[in-house]
Protein backbone atom coordinates (compact mmCIF):
# COMPACT_ATOMS: atom_id res chain seq x y z
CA UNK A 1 42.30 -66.98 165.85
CA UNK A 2 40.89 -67.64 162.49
CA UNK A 3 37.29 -68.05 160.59
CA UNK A 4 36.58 -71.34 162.23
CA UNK A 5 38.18 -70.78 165.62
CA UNK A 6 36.12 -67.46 165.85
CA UNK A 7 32.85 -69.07 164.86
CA UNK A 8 33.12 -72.09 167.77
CA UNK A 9 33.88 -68.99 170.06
CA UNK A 10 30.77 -67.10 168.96
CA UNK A 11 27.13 -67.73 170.87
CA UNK A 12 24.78 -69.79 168.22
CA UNK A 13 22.78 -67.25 166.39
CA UNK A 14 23.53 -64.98 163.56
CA UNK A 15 24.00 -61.48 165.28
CA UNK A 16 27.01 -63.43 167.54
CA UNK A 17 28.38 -65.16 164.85
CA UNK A 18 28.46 -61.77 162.61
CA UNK A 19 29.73 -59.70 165.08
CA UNK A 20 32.81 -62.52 165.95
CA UNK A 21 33.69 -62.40 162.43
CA UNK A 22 33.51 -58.91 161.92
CA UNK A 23 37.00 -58.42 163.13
CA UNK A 24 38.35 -58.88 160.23
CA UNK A 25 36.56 -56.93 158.54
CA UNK A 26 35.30 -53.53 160.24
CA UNK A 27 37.20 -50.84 158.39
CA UNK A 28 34.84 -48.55 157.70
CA UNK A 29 32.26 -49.91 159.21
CA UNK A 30 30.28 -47.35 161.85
CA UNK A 31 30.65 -49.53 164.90
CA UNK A 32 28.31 -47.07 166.77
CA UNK A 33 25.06 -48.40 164.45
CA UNK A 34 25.90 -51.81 164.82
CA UNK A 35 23.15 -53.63 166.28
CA UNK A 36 24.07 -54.95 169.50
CA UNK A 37 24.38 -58.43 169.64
CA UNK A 38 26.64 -58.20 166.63
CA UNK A 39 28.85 -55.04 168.52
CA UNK A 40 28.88 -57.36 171.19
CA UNK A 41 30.09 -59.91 169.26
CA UNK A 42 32.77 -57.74 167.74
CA UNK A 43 34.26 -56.99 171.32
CA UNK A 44 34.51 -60.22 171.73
CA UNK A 45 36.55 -60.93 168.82
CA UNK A 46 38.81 -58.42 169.38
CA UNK A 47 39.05 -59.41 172.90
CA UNK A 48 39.95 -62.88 171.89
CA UNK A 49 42.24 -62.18 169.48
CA UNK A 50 44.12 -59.81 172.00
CA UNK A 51 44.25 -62.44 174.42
CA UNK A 52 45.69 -64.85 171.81
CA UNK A 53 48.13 -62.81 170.34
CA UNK A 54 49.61 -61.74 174.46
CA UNK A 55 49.38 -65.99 175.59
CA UNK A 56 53.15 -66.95 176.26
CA UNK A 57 52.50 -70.38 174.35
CA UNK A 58 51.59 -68.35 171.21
CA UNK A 59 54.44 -66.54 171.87
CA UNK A 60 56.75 -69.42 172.07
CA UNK A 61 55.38 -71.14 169.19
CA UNK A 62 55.92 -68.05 167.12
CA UNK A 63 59.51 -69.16 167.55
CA UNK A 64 59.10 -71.89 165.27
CA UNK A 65 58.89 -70.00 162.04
CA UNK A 66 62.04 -69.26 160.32
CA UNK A 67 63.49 -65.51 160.59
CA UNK A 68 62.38 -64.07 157.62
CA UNK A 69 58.58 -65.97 157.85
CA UNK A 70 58.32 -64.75 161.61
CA UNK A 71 57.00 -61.79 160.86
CA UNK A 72 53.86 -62.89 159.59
CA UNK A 73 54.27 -66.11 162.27
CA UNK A 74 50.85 -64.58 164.19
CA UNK A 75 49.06 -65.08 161.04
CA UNK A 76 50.05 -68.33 159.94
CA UNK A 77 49.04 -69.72 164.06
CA UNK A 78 46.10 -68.40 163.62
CA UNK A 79 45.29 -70.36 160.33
CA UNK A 80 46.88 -73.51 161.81
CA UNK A 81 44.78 -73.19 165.11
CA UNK A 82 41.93 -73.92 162.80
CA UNK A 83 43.47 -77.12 162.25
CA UNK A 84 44.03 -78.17 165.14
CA UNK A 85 40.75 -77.30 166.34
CA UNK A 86 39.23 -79.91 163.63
CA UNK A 87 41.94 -82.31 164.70
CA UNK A 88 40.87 -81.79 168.19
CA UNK A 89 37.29 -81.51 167.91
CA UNK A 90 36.18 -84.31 169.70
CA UNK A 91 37.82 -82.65 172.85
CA UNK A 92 36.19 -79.40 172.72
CA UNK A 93 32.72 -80.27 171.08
CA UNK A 94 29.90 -82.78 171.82
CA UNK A 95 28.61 -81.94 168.39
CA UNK A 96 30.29 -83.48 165.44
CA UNK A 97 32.50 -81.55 163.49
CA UNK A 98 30.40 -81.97 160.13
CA UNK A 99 27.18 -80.80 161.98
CA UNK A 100 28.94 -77.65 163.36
CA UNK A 101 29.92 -76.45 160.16
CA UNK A 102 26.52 -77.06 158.05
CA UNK A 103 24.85 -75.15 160.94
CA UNK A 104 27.38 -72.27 160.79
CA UNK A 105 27.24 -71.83 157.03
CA UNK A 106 23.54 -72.21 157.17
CA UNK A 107 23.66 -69.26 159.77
CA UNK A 108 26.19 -67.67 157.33
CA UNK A 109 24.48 -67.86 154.24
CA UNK A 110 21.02 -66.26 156.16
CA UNK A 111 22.81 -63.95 157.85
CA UNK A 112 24.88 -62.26 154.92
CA UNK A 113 22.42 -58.95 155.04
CA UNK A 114 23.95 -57.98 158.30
CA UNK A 115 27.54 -58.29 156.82
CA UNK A 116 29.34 -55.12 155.55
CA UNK A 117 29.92 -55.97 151.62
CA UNK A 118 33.27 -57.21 151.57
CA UNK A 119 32.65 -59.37 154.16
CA UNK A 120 29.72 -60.89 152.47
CA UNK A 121 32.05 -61.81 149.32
CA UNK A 122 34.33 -63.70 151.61
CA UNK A 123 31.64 -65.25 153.71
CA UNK A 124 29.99 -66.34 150.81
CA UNK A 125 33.15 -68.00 149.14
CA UNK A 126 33.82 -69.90 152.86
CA UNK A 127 30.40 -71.21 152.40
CA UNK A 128 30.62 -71.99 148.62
CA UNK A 129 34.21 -73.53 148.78
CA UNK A 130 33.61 -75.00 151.96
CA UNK A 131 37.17 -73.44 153.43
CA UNK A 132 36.40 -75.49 156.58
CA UNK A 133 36.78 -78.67 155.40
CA UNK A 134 39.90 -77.16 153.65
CA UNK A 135 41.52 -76.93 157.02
CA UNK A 136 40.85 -80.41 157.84
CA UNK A 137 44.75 -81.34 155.96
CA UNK A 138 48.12 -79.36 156.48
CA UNK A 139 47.98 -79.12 152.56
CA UNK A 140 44.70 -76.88 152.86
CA UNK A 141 46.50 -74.69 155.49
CA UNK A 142 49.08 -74.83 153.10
CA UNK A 143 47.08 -73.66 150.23
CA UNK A 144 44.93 -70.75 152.48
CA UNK A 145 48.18 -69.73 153.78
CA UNK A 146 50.24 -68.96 150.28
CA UNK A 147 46.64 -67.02 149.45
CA UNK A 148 47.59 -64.70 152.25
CA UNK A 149 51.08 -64.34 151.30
CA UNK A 150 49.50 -62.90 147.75
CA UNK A 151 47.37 -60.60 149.08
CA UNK A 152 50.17 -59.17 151.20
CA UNK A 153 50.69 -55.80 150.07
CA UNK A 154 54.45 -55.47 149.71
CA UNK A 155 57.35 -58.57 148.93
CA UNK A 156 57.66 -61.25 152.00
CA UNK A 157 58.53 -64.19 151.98
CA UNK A 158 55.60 -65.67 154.00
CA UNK A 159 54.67 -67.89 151.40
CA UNK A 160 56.14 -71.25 152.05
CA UNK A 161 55.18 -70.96 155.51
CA UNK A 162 53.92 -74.79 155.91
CA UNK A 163 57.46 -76.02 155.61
CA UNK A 164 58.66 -74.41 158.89
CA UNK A 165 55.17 -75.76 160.16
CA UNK A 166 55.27 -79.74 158.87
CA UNK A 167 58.86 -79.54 160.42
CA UNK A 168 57.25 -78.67 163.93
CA UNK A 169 54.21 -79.94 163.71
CA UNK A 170 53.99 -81.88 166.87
CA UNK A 171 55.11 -79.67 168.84
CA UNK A 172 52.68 -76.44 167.75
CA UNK A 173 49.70 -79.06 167.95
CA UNK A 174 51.14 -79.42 171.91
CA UNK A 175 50.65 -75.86 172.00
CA UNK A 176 47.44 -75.84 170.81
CA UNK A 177 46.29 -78.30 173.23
CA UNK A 178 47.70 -76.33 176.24
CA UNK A 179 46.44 -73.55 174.74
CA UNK A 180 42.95 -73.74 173.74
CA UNK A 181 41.52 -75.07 176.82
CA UNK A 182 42.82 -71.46 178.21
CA UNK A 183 41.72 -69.78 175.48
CA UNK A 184 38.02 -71.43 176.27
CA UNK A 185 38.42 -70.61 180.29
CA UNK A 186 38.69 -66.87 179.36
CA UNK A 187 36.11 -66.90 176.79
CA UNK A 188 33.40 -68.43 178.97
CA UNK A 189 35.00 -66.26 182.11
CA UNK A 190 34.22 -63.04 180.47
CA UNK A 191 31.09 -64.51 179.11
CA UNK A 192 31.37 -65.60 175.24
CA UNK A 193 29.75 -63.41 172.99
């Protein structure tokens, strides 16, 4: 899961919504002093993405990514689960999609002091550039996902990646909507954090 998917997962408050975001960005961090809600919170993202990564319909859809983009296939579902989540919202959320994300980067924006550094640049550029709203078209997933491909560390040929998904684009959002509701099962199951 991505950014947005992470934050819907998260419990409404900003040691939660830290901690599920953290994920990505822990190295170095010293989980042990973590305050709880937000270690919590990181368990739960790793748990999530764990759980994601193992589903057999995240699995299959990897399949739909050409050979030499499959690779980096986990990342791009991830990115386009945000999408479909937005495309979706009215199924999973009572609150409207616009609301949601004003009251996440309002949580984001007060909640930067409990953010290692790095994360707080990136936080603060979701917030600034409004990256959710980005998400919203498959040229934003597009864009976010060629940004990726540049900050990979070595040659790949990841960039590109929304061609393989505009050309199956019906049939990852069917995955998404078998998926999620599974994904949300599990999440309240184990109790979301």
């Amino acid at each position: 899961m991505n950014y947005l998917a992470h934050c819907f997962l998260a419990q409404a408050n900003s040691e939660s919504l830290v901690g599920n975001l953290l994920g990505d960005f822990c190295k170095g961090v010293d989980e042990r002093a973590l305050p709880e809600g937000i270690y919590v919170g990181l368990l739960n993202h790793r748990e999530i993405d764990r759980y994601t990564d193992a589903h057999p319909l995240v699995l299959q859809a990897k399949g739909c990514f050409s050979a030499q983009r499959r690779r980096f296939a986990g990342i791009a579902l991830d990115v386009l689960f945000d999408h479909f989540l937005i495309k979706n919202w009215h199924l999973y959320s009572d609150v409207p999609f616009v609301d949601f994300k004003s009251q996440t980067y309002q949580l984001l924006t007060q909640s930067s002091h409990l953010m290692p550094e790095k994360m707080q640049v990136v936080m603060a550029s979701v917030v600034k550039n409004d990256w959710f709203s980005s998400y919203e078209h498959v040229e934003g997933i597009g864009f976010a996902l060629d940004r990726i491909a540049m900050r990979i560390r070595f040659r790949n040929q990841f960039a590109g990646s929304i061609e393989d998904i505009k050309l199956h684009y019906e049939q990852l959002d069917e995955v998404f909507l078998q998926f999620f509701p599974q994904l949300l099962v599990f999440n309240q199951e184990k109790g979301s954090s």
